[in-house]
C-alpha atoms as a PDB file:
ATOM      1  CA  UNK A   1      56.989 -17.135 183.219  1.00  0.00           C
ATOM      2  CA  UNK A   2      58.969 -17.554 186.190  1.00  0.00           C
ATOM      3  CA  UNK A   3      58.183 -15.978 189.717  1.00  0.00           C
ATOM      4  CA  UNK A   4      58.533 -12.518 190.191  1.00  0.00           C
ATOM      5  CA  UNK A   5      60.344 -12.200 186.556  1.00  0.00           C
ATOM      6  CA  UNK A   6      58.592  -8.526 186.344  1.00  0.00           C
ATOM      7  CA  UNK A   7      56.150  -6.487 187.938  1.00  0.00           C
ATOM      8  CA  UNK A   8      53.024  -6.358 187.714  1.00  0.00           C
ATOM      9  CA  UNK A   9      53.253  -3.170 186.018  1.00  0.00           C
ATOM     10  CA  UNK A  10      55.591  -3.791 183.420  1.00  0.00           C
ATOM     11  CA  UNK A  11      53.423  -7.206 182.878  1.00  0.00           C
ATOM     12  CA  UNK A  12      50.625  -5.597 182.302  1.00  0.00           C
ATOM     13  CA  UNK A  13      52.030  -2.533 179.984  1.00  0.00           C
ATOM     14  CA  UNK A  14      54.144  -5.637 177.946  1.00  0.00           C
ATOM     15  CA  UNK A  15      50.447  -7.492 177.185  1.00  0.00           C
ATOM     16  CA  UNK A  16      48.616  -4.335 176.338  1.00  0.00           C
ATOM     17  CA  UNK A  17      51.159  -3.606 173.862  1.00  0.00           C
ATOM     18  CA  UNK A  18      51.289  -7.220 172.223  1.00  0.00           C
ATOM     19  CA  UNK A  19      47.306  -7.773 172.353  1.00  0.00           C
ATOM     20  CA  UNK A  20      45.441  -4.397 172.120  1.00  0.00           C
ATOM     21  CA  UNK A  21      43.380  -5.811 174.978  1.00  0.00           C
ATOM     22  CA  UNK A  22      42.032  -5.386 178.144  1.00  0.00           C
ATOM     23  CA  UNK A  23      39.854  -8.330 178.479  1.00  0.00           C
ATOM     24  CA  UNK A  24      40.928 -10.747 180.767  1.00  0.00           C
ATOM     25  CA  UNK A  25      38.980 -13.442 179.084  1.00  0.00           C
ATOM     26  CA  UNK A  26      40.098 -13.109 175.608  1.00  0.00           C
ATOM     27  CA  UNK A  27      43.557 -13.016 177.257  1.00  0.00           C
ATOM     28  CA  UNK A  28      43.301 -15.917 179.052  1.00  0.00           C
ATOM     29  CA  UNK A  29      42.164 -17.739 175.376  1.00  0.00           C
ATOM     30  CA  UNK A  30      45.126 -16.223 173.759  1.00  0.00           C
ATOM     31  CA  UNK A  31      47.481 -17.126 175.969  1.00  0.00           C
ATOM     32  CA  UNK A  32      46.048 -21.085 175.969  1.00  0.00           C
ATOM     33  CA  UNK A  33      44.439 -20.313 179.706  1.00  0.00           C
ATOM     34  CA  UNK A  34      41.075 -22.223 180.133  1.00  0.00           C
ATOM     35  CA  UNK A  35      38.180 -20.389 181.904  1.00  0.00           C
ATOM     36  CA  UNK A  36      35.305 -22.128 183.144  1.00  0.00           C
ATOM     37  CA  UNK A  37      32.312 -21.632 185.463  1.00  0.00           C
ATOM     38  CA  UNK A  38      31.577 -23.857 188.328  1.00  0.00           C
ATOM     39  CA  UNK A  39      28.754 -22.992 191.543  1.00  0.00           C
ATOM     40  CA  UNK A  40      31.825 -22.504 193.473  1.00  0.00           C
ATOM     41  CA  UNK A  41      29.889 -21.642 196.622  1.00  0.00           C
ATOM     42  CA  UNK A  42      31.875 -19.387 199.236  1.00  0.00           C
ATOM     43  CA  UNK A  43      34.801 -19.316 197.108  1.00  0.00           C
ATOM     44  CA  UNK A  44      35.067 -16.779 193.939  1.00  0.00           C
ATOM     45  CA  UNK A  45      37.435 -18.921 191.917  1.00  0.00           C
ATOM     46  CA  UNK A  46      40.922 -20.140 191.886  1.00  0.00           C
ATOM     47  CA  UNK A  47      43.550 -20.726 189.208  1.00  0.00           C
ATOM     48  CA  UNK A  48      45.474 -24.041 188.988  1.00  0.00           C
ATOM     49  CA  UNK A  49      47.859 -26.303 186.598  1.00  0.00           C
ATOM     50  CA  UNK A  50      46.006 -29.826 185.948  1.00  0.00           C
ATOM     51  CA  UNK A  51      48.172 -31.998 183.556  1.00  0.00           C
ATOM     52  CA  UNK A  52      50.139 -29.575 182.595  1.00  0.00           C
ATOM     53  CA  UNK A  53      47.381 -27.356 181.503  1.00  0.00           C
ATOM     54  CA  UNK A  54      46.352 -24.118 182.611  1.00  0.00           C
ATOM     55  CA  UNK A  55      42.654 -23.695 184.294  1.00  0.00           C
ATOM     56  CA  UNK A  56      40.820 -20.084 185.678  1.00  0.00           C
ATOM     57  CA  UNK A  57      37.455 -21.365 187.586  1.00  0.00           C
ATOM     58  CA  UNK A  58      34.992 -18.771 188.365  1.00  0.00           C
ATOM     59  CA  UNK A  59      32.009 -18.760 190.689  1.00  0.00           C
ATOM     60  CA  UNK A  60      29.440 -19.145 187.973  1.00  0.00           C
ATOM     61  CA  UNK A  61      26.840 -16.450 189.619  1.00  0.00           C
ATOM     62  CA  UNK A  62      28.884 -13.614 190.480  1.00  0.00           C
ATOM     63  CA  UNK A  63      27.837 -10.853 188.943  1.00  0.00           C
ATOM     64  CA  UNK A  64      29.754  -9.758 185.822  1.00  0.00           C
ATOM     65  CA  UNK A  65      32.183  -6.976 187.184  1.00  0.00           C
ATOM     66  CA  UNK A  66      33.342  -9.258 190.132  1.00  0.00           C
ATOM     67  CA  UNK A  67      33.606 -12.642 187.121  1.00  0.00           C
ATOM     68  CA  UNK A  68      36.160  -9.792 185.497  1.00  0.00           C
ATOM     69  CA  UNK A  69      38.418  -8.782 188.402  1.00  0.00           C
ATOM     70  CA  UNK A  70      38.572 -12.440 189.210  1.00  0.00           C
ATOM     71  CA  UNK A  71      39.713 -13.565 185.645  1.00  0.00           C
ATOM     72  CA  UNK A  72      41.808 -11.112 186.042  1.00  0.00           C
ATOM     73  CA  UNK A  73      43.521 -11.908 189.547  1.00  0.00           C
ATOM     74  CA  UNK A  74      43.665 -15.414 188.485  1.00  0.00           C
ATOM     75  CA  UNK A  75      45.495 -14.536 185.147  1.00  0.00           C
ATOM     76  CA  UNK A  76      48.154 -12.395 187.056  1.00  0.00           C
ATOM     77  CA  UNK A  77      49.082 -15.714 189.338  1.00  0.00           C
ATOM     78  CA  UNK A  78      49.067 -17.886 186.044  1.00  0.00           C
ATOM     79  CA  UNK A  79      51.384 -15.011 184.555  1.00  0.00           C
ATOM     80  CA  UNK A  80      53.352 -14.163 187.437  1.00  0.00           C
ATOM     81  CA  UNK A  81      53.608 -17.000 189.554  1.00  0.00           C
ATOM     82  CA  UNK A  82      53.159 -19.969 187.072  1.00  0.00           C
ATOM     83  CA  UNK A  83      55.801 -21.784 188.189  1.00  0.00           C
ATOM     84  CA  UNK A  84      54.511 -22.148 192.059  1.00  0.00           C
ATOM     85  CA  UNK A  85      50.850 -22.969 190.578  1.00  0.00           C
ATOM     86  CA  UNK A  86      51.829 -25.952 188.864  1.00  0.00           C
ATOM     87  CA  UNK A  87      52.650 -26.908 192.506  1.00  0.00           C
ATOM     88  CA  UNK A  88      49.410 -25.744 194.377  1.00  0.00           C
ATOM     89  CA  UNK A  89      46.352 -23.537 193.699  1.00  0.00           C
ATOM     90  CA  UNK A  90      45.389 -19.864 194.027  1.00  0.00           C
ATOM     91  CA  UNK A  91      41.913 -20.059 195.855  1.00  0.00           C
ATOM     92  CA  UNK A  92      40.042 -16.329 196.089  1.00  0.00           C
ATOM     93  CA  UNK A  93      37.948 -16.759 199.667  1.00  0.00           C
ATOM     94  CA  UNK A  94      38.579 -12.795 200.238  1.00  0.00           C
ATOM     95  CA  UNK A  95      39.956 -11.160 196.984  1.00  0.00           C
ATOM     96  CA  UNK A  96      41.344  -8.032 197.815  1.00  0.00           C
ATOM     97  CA  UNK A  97      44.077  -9.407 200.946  1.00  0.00           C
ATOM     98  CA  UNK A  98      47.003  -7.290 200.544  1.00  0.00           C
ATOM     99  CA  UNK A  99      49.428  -8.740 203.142  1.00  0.00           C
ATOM    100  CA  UNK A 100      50.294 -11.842 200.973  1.00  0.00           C
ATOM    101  CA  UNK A 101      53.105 -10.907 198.059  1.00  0.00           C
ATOM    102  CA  UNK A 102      51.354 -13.487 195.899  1.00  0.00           C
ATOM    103  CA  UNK A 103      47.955 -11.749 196.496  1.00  0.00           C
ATOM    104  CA  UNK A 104      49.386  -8.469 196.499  1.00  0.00           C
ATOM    105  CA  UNK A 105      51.109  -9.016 193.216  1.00  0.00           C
ATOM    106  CA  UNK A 106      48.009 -10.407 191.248  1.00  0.00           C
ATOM    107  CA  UNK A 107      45.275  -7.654 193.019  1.00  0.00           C
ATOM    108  CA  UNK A 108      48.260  -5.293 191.002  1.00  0.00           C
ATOM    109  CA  UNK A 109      48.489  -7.045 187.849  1.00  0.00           C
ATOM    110  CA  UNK A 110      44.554  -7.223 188.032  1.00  0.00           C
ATOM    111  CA  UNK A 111      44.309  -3.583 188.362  1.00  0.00           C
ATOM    112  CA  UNK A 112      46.239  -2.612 186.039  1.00  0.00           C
ATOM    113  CA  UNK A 113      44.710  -4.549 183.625  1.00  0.00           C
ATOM    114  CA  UNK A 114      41.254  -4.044 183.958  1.00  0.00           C
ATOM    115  CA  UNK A 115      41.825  -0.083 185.429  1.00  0.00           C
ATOM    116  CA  UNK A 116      43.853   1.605 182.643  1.00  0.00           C
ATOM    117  CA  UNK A 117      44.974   4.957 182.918  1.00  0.00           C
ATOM    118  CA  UNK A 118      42.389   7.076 181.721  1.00  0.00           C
ATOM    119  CA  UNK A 119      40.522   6.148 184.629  1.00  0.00           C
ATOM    120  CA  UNK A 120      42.634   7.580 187.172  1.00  0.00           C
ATOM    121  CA  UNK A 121      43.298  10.848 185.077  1.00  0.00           C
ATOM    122  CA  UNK A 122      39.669  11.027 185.216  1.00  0.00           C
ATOM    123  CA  UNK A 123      39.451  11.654 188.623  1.00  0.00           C
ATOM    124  CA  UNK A 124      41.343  15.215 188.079  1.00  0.00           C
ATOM    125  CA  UNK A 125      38.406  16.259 185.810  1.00  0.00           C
ATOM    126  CA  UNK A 126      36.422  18.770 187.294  1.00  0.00           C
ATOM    127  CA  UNK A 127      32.798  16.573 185.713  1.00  0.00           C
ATOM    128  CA  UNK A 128      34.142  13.892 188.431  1.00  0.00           C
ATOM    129  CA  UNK A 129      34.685  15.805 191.697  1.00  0.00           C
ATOM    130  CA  UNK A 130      32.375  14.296 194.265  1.00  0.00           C
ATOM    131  CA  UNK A 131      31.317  11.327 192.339  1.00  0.00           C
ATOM    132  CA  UNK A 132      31.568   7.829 194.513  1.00  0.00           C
ATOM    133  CA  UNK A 133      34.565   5.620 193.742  1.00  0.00           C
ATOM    134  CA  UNK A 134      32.168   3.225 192.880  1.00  0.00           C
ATOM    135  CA  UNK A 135      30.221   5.060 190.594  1.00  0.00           C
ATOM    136  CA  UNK A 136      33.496   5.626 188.558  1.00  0.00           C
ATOM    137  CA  UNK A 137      34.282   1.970 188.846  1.00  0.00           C
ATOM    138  CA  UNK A 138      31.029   1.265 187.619  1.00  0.00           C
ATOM    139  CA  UNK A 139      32.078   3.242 184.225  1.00  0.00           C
ATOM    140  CA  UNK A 140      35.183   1.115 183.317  1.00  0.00           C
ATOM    141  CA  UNK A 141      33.073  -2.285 184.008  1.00  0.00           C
ATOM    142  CA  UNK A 142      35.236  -3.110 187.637  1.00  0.00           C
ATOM    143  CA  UNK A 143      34.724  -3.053 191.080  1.00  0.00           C
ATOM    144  CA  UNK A 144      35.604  -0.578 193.770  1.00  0.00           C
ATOM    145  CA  UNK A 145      37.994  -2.267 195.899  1.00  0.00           C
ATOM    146  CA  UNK A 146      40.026  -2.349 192.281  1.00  0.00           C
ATOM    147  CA  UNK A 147      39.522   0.973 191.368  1.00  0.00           C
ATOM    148  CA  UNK A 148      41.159   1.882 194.957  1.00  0.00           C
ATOM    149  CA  UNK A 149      44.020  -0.783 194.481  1.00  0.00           C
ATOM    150  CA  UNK A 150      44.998   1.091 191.173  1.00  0.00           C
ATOM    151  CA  UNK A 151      44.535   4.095 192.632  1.00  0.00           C
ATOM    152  CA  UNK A 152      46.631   3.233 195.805  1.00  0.00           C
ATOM    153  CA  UNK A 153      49.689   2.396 192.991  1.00  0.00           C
ATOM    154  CA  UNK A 154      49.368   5.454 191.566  1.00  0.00           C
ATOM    155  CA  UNK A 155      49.875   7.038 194.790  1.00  0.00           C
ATOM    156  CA  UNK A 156      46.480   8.161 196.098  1.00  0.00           C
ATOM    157  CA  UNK A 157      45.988   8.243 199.719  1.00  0.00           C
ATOM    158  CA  UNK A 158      42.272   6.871 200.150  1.00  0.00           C
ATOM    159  CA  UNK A 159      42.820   6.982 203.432  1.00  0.00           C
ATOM    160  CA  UNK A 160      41.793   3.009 204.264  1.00  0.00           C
ATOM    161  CA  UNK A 161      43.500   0.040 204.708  1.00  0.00           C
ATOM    162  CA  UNK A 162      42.961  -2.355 201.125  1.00  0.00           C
ATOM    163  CA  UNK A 163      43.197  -5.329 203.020  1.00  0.00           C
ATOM    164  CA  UNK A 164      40.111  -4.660 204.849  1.00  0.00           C
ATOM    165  CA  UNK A 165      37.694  -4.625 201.600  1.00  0.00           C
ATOM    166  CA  UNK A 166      35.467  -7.582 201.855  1.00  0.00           C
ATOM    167  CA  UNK A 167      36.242 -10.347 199.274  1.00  0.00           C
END
């Protein structure tokens, strides 16, 4: 896929529809990406082309919510910028950086992907008033800082800056 041939949006709505999935591993499989766990130290993962072939490494002991959003963010550059990673690689030192189009683009793709809609509605329920953002992260297997990205799409003002959540 070239760069910037859709948003991350319409990306996202397009794979749902074609493979009934939200998990960003069996995703990555389907679409011939290969995920694999390294002790990456400092660094969460990164995405890269080697030979021609598509590669997601995670941080092998981050915990399982963080392993997702990161599959995920890695799987939006290899689907949204693929042609500029054959040329360099996506490293994740702090996750969540919103200045960056590239970074910007796959924190979106990730977060739609991994928050769907349901999740926001469910903030308008009145079972959910007061409960933490990270609580109701907690319920759709993600992490906070995504559950505010999505939000933040969607048009919620939370009030903070995204580029200031710690990766």
């Amino acid at each position: 896929m070239s760069d910037r041939a859709e948003s991350p949006k319409e990306l996202t709505r397009k794979l749902l529809e074609r493979h009934r999935t939200r998990d960003p591993f069996a995703l990555a499989e389907t679409l011939g990406v290969r995920v694999r766990y390294f002790p990456l130290g400092d660094l969460k993962g990164f995405y890269m082309v080697l030979k021609g072939v598509p590669f997601i490494a995670l941080h092998r002991d981050l915990p399982e919510s963080l392993q997702r959003t990161v599959c995920a963010h890695e799987l939006g550059h290899h689907l949204l910028h693929g042609e500029l990673a054959a040329r360099t690689v996506f490293n994740e030192y702090e996750l969540y950086r919103m200045e960056n189009r590239l970074e910007r683009e796959a924190n979106l793709f990730a977060a739609f992907l991994l928050v769907p809609e349901e999740a926001v509605e469910a903030l308008s329920r009145p079972e959910n008033r007061g409960r933490a953002l990270r609580e109701l992260a907690g319920d759709y297997g993600t992490t906070e800082e995504l559950f505010a990205i999505r939000l933040e799409a969607e048009g919620f003002d939370l009030g903070v800056r995204l580029s200031r959540f710690p990766g």
